[in-house]
C-alpha atoms as a PDB file:
ATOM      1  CA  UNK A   1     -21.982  10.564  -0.623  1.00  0.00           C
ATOM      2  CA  UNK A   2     -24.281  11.203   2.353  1.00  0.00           C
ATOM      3  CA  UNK A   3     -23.072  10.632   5.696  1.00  0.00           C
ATOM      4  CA  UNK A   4     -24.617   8.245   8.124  1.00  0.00           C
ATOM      5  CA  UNK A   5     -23.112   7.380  11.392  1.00  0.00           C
ATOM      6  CA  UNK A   6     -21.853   3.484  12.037  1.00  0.00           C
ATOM      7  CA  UNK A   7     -22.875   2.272   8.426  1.00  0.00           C
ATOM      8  CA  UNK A   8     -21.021   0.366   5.839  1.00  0.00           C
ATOM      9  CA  UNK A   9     -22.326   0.924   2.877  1.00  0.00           C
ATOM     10  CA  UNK A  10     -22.141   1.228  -1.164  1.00  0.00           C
ATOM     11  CA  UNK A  11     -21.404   4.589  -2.540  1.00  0.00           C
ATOM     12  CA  UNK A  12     -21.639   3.665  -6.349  1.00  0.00           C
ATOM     13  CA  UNK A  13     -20.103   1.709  -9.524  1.00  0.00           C
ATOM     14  CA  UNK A  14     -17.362   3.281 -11.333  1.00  0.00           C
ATOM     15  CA  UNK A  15     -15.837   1.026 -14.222  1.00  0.00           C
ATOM     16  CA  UNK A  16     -12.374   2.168 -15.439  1.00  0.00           C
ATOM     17  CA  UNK A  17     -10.357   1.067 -18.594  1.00  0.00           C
ATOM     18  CA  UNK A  18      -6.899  -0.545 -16.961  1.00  0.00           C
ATOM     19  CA  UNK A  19      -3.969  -0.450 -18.754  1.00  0.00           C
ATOM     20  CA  UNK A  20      -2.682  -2.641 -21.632  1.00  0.00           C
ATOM     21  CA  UNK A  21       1.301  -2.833 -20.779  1.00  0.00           C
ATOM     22  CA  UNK A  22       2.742  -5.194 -18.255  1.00  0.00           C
ATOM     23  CA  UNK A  23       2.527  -3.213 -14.611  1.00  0.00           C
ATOM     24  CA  UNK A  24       1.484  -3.029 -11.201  1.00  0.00           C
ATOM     25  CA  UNK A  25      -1.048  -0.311 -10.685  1.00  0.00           C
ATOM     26  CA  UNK A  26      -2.465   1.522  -7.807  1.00  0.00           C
ATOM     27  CA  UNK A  27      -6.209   3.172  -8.216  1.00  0.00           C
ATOM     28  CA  UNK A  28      -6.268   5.637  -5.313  1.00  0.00           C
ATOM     29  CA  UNK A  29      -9.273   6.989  -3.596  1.00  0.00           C
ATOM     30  CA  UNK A  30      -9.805  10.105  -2.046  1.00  0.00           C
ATOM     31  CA  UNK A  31     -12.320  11.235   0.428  1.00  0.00           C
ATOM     32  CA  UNK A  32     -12.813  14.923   0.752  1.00  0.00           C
ATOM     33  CA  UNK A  33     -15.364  17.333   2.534  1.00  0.00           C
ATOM     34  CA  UNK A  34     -17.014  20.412   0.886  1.00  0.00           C
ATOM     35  CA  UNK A  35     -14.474  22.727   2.241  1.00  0.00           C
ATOM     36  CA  UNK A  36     -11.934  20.213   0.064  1.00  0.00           C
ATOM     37  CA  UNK A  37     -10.391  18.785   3.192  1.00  0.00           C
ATOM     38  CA  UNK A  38      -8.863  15.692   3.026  1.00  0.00           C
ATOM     39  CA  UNK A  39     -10.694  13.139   5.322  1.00  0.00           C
ATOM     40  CA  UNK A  40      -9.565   9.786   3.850  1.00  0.00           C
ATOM     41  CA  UNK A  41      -6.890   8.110   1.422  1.00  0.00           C
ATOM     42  CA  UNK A  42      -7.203   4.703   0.295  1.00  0.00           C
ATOM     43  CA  UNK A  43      -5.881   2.431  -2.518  1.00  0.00           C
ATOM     44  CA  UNK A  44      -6.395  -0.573  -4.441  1.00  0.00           C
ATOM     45  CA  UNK A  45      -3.917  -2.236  -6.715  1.00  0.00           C
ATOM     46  CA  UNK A  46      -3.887  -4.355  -9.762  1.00  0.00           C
ATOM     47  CA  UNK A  47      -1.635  -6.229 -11.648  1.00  0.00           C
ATOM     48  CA  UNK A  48      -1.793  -6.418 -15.492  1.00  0.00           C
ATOM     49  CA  UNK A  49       0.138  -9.609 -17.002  1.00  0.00           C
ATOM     50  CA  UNK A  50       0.852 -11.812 -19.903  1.00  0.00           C
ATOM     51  CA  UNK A  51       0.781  -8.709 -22.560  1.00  0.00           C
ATOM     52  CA  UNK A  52       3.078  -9.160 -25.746  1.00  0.00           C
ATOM     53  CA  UNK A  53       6.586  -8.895 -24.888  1.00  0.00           C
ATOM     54  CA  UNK A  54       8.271  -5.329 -25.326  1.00  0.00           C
ATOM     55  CA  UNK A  55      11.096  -5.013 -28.067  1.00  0.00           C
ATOM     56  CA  UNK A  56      14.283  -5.035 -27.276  1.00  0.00           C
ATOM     57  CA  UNK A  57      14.082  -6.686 -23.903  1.00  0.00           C
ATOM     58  CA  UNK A  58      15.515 -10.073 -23.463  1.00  0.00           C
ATOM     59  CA  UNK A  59      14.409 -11.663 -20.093  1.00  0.00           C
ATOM     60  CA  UNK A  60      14.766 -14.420 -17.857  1.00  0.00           C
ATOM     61  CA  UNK A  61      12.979 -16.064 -14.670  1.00  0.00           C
ATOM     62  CA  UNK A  62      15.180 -16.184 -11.651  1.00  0.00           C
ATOM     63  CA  UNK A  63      14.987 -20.080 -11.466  1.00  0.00           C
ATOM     64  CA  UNK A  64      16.610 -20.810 -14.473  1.00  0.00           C
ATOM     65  CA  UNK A  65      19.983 -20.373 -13.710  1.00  0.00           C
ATOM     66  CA  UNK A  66      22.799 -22.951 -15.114  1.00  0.00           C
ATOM     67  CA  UNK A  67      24.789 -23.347 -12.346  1.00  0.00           C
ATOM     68  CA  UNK A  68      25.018 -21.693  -8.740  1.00  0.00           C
ATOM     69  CA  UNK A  69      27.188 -22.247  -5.701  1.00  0.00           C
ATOM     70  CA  UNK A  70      26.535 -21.490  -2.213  1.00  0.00           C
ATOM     71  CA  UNK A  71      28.607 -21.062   1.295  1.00  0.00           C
ATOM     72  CA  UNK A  72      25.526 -22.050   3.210  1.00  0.00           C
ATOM     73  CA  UNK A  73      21.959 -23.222   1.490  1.00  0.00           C
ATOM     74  CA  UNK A  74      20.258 -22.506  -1.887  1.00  0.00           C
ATOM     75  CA  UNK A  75      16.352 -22.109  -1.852  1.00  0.00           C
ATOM     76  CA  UNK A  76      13.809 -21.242  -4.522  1.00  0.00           C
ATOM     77  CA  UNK A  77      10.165 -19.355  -3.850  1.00  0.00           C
ATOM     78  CA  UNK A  78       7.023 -20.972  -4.512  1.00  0.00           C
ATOM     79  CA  UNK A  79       8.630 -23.060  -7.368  1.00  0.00           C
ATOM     80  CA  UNK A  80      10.879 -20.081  -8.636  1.00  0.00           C
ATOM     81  CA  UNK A  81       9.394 -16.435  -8.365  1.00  0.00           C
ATOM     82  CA  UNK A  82      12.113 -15.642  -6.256  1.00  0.00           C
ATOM     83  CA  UNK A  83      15.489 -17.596  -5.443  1.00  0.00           C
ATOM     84  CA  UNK A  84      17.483 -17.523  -2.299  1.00  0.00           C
ATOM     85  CA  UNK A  85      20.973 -17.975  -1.626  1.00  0.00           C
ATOM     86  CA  UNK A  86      23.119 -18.067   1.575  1.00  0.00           C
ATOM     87  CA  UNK A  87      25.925 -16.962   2.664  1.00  0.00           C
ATOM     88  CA  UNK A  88      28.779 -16.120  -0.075  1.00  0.00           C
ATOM     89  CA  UNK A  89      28.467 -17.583  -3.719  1.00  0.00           C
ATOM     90  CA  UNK A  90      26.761 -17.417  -7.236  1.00  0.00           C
ATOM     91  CA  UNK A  91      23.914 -17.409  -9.903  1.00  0.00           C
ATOM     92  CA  UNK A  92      24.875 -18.090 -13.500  1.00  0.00           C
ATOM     93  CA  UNK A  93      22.593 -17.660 -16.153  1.00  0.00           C
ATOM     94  CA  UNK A  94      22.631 -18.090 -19.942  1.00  0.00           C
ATOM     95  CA  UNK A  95      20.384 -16.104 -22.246  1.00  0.00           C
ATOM     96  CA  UNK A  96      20.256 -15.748 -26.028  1.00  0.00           C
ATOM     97  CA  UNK A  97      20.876 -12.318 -27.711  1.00  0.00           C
ATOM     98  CA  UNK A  98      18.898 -10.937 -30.767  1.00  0.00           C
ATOM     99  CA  UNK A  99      21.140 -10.105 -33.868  1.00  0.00           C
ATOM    100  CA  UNK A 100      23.142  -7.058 -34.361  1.00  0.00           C
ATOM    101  CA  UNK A 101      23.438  -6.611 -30.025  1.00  0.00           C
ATOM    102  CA  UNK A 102      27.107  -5.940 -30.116  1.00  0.00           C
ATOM    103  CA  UNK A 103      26.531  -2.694 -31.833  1.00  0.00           C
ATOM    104  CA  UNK A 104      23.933  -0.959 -28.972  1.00  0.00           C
ATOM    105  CA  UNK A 105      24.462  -0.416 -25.843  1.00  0.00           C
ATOM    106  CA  UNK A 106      22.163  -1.984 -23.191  1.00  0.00           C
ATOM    107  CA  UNK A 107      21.990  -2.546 -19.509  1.00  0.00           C
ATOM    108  CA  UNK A 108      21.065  -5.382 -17.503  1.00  0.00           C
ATOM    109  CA  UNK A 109      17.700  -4.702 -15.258  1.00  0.00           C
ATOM    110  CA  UNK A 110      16.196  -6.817 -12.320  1.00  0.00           C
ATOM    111  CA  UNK A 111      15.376  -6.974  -8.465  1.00  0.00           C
ATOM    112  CA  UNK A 112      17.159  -7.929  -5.714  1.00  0.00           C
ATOM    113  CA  UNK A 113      18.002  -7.853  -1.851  1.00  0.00           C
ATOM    114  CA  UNK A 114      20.637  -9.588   0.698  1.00  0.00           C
ATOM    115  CA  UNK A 115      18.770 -12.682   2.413  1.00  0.00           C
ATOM    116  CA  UNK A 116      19.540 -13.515   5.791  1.00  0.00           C
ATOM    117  CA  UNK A 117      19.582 -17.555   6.948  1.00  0.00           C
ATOM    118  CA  UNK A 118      16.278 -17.461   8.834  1.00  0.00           C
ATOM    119  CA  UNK A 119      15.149 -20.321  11.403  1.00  0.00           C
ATOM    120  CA  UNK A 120      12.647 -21.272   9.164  1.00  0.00           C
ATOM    121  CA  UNK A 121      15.100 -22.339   6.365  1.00  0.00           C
ATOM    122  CA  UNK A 122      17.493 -24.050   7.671  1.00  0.00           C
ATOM    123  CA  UNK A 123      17.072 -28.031   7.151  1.00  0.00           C
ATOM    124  CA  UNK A 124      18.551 -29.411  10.099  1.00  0.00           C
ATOM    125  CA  UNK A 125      15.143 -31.437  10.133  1.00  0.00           C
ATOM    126  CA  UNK A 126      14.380 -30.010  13.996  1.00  0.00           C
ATOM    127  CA  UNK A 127      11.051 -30.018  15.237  1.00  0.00           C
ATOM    128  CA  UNK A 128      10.002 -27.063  17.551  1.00  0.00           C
ATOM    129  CA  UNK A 129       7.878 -28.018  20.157  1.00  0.00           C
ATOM    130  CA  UNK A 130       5.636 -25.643  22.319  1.00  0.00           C
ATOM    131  CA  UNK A 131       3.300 -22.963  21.506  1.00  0.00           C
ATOM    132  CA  UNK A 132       4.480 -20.640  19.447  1.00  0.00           C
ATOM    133  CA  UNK A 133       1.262 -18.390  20.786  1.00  0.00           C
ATOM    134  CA  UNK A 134       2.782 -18.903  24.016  1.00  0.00           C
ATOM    135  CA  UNK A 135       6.354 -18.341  23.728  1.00  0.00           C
ATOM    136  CA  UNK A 136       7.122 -22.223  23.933  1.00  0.00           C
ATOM    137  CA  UNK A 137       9.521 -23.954  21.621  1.00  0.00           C
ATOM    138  CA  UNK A 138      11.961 -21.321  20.411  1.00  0.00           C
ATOM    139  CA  UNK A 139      13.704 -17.775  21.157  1.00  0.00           C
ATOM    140  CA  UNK A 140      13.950 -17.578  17.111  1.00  0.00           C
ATOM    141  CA  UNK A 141      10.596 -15.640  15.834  1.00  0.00           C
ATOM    142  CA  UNK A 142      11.545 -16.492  12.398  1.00  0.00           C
ATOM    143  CA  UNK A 143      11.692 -20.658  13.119  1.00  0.00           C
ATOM    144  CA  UNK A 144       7.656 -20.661  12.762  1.00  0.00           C
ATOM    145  CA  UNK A 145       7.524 -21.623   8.623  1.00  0.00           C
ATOM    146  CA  UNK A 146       4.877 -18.781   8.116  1.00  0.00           C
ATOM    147  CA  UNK A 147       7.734 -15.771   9.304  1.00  0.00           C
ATOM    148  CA  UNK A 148       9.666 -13.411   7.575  1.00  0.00           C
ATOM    149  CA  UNK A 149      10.630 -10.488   9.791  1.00  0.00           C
ATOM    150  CA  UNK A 150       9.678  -6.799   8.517  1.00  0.00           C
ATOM    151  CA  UNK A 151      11.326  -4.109   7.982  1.00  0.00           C
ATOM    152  CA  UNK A 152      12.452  -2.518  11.186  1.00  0.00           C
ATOM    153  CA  UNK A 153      16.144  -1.257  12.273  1.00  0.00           C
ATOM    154  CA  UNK A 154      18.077  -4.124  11.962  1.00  0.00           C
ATOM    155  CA  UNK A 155      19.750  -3.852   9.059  1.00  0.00           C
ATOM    156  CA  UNK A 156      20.852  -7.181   6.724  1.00  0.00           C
ATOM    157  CA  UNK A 157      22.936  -6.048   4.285  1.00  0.00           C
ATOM    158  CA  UNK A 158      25.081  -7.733   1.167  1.00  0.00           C
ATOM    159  CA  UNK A 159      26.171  -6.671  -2.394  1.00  0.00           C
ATOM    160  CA  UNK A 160      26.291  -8.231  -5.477  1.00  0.00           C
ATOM    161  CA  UNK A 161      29.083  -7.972  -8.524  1.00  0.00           C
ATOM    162  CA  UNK A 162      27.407  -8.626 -11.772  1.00  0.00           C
ATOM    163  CA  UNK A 163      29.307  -9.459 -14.961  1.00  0.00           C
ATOM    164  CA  UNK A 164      28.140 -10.357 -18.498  1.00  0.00           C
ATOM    165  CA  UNK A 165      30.271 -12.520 -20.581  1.00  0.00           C
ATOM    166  CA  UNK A 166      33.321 -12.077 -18.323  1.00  0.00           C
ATOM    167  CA  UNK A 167      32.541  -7.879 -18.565  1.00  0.00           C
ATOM    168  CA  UNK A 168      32.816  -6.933 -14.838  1.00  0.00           C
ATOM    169  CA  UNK A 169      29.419  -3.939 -14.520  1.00  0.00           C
ATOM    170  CA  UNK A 170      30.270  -2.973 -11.007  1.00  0.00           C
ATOM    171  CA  UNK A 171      29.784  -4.185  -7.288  1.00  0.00           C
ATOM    172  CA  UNK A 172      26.350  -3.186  -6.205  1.00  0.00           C
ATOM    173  CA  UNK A 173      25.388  -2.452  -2.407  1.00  0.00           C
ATOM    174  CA  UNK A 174      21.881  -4.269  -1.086  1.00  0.00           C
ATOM    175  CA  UNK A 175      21.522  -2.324   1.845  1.00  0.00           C
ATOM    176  CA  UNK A 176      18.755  -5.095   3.544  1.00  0.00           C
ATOM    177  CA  UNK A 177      16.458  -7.599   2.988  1.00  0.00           C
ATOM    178  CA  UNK A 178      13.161  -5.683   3.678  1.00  0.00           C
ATOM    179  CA  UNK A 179      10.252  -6.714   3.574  1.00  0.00           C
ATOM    180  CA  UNK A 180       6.523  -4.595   4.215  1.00  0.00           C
ATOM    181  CA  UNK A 181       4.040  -3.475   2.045  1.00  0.00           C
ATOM    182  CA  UNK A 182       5.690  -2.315  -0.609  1.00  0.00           C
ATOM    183  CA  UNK A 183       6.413  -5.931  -1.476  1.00  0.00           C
ATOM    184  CA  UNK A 184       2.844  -6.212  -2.794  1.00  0.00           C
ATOM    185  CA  UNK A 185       3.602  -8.729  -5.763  1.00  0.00           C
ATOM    186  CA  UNK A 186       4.937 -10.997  -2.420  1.00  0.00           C
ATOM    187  CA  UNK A 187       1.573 -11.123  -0.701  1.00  0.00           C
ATOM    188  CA  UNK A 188      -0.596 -10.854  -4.266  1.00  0.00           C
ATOM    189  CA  UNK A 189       1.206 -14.220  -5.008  1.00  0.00           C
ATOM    190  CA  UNK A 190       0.661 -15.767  -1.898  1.00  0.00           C
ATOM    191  CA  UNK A 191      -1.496 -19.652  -2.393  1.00  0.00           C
ATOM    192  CA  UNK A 192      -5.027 -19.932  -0.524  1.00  0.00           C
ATOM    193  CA  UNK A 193      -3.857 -22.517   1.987  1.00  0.00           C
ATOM    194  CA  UNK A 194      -3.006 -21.105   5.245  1.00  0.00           C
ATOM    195  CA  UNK A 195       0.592 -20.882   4.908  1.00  0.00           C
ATOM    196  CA  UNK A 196       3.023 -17.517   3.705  1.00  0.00           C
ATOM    197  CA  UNK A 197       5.341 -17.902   1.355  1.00  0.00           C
ATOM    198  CA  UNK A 198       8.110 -14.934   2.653  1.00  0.00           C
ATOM    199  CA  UNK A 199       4.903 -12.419   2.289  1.00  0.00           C
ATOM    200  CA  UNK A 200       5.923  -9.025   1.598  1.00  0.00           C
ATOM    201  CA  UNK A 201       9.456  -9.637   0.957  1.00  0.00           C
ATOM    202  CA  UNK A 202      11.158  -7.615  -2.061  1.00  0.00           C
ATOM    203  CA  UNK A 203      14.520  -6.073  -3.102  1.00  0.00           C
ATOM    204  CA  UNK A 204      15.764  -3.085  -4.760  1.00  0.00           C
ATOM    205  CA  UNK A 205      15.677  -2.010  -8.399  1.00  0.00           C
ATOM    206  CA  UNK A 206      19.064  -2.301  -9.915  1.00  0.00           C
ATOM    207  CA  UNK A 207      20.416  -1.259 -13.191  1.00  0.00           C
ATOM    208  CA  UNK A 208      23.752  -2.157 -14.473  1.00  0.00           C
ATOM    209  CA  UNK A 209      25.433  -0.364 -17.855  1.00  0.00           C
ATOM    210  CA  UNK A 210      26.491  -2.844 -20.672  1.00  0.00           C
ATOM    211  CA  UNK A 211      29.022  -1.437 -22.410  1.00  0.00           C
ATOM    212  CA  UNK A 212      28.613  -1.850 -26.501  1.00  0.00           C
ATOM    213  CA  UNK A 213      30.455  -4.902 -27.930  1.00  0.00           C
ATOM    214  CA  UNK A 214      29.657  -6.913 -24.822  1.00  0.00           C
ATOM    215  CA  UNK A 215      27.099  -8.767 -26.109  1.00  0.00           C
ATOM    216  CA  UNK A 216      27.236 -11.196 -29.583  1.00  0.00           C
ATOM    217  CA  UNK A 217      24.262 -10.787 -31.120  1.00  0.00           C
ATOM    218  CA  UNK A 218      22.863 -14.157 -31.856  1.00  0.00           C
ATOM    219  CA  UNK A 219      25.018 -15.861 -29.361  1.00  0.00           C
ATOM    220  CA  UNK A 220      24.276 -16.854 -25.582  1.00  0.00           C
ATOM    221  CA  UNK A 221      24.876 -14.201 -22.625  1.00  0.00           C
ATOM    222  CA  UNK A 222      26.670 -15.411 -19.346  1.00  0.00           C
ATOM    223  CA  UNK A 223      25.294 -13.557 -16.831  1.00  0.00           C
ATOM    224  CA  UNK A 224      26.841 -14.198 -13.284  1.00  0.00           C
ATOM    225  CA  UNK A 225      25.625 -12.659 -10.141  1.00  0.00           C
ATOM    226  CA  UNK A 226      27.740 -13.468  -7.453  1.00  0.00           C
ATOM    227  CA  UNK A 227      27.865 -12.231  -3.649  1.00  0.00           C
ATOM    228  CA  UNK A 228      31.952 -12.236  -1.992  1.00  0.00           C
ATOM    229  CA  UNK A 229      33.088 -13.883   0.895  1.00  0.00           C
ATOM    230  CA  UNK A 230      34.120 -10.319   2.229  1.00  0.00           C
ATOM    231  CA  UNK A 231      30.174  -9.232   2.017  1.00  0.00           C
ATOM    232  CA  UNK A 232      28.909 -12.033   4.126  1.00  0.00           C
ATOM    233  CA  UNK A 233      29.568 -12.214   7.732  1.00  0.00           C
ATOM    234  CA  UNK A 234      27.243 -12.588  11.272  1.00  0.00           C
ATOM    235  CA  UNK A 235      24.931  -9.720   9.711  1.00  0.00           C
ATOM    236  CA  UNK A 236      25.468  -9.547   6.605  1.00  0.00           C
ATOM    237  CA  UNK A 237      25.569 -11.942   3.403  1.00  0.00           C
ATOM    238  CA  UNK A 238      23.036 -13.602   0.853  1.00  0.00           C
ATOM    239  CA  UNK A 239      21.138 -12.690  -2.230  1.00  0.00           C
ATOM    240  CA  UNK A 240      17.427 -12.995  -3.238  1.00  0.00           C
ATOM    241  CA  UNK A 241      16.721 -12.212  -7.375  1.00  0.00           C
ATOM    242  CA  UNK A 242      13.199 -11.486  -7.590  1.00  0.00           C
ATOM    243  CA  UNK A 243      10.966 -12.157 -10.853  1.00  0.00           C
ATOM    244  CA  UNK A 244       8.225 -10.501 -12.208  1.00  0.00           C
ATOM    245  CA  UNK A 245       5.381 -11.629  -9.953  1.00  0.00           C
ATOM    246  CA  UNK A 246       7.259 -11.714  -6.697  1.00  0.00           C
ATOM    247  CA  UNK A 247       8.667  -8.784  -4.874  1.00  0.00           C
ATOM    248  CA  UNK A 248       8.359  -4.807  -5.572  1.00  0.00           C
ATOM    249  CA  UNK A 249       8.564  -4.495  -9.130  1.00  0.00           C
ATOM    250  CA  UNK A 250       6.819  -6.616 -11.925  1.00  0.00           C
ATOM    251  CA  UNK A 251       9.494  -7.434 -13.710  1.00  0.00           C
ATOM    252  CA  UNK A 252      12.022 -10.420 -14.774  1.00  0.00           C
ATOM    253  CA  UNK A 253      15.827  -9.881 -14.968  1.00  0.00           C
ATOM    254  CA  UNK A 254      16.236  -8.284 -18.418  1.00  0.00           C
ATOM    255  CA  UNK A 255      18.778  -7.028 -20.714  1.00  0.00           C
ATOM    256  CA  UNK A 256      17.362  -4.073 -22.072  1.00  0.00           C
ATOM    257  CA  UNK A 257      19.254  -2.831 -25.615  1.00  0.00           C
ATOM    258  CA  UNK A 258      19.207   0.942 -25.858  1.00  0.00           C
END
């Protein structure tokens, strides 16, 4: 490409063949001298959906748990990519296994992060006058409905003990509820109308061993995700489960047979 100071312009087409499986992809660009110095890195991403399912994989949306029970509020995510609970409590799910399960091992796959009680969703039904431009109305940054505080070095942290069918797979630490731009499925999903839905929010990837002759093959799964009283306290507390078009990663919670 020719240089030529102050101008945006076209450098050429390039069409490129993107790639059948489910993913989120990043196409990176590189801008280098003669001398092969880097001058410039830049990156687009894409998101590749709706491809057959993959064998073997039993999933489930985050919103379609049976039951749940919270110590302070329950909220769902632009009608169920993500769900939110408060405090201490519980998400129950029920999925169906395929035949002959019991005799493979598997492990249970999804996303997740604690979730802290932010102004914004609390439904006291307050109003909060002033400019929020201006500093009027409220000492709580996160109050105006279009906030969700980045990552910085306050830490919110939880943890989350998973069981299948009863089958206790470990307490797992969620060491904050982050959000930047690494959360790029959180801002890709994001409606055209002037308002963010908890942009760039997103968890971390967690996989938990099923041990063989946990699961009946052709028989329903209870899945139970549930956060102790003992984890939640002043900073601490909460859990987010993330589906496959919201968060980090573009995937649903799964059981994955080996």
């Amino acid at each position: 490409m020719d240089f030529k100071p102050y101008e945006l312009a076209p450098v050429t087409d390039r069409k490129i063949q993107a790639p059948s499986e489910n993913g989120l992809y990043v196409l990176s660009y590189v801008l280098i001298n003669d001398t092969r110095d880097i001058l410039s890195r830049n990156f687009s991403l894409f998101v590749v959906k709706d491809a057959p399912a993959m064998e073997g994989v039993v999933t489930f949306s985050p919103d379609s748990f049976i039951s749940q029970s919270w110590s302070r509020e329950q909220l769902n995510v632009l009608g169920g990519l993500k769900v939110n609970g408060f405090g201490s409590g519980y998400f129950e799910y029920e999925v169906t296994v395929p035949e002959g399960a019991e005799n493979r091992d598997a492990e249970l796959l999804f996303e997740a992060s604690a979730k802290q009680l932010f102004g914004k969703d609390v439904q006291d039904g307050t109003k909060v006058e002033g400019d929020f431009m201006l500093g009027g109305g409220t000492f709580d940054p996160c109050k105006n409905g279009n906030a969700y505080a980045m990552t910085d070095t306050r830490i919110w942290s939880s943890s989350v003990q998973v069981s299948v069918n009863g089958q206790d797979l470990g307490t797992f630490p969620l060491e904050d509820d982050p959000a930047d731009h690494r959360g790029a499925l959180s801002w890709h999903s994001q409606p055209r109308e002037r308002r963010m839905f908890e942009a760039g929010s997103y968890g971390y990837l967690i996989k938990a061993p099923i041990p063989a002759g946990t699961l009946k093959g052709g028989e329903k799964a209870v899945i139970r995700f549930t956060v102790p009283e003992s984890a939640s306290g002043k900073t601490s507390g909460g859990l987010a489960i993330y589906g496959r078009n919201f968060g980090r990663y573009p995937l649903d919670p799964s059981i994955v047979l080996k």
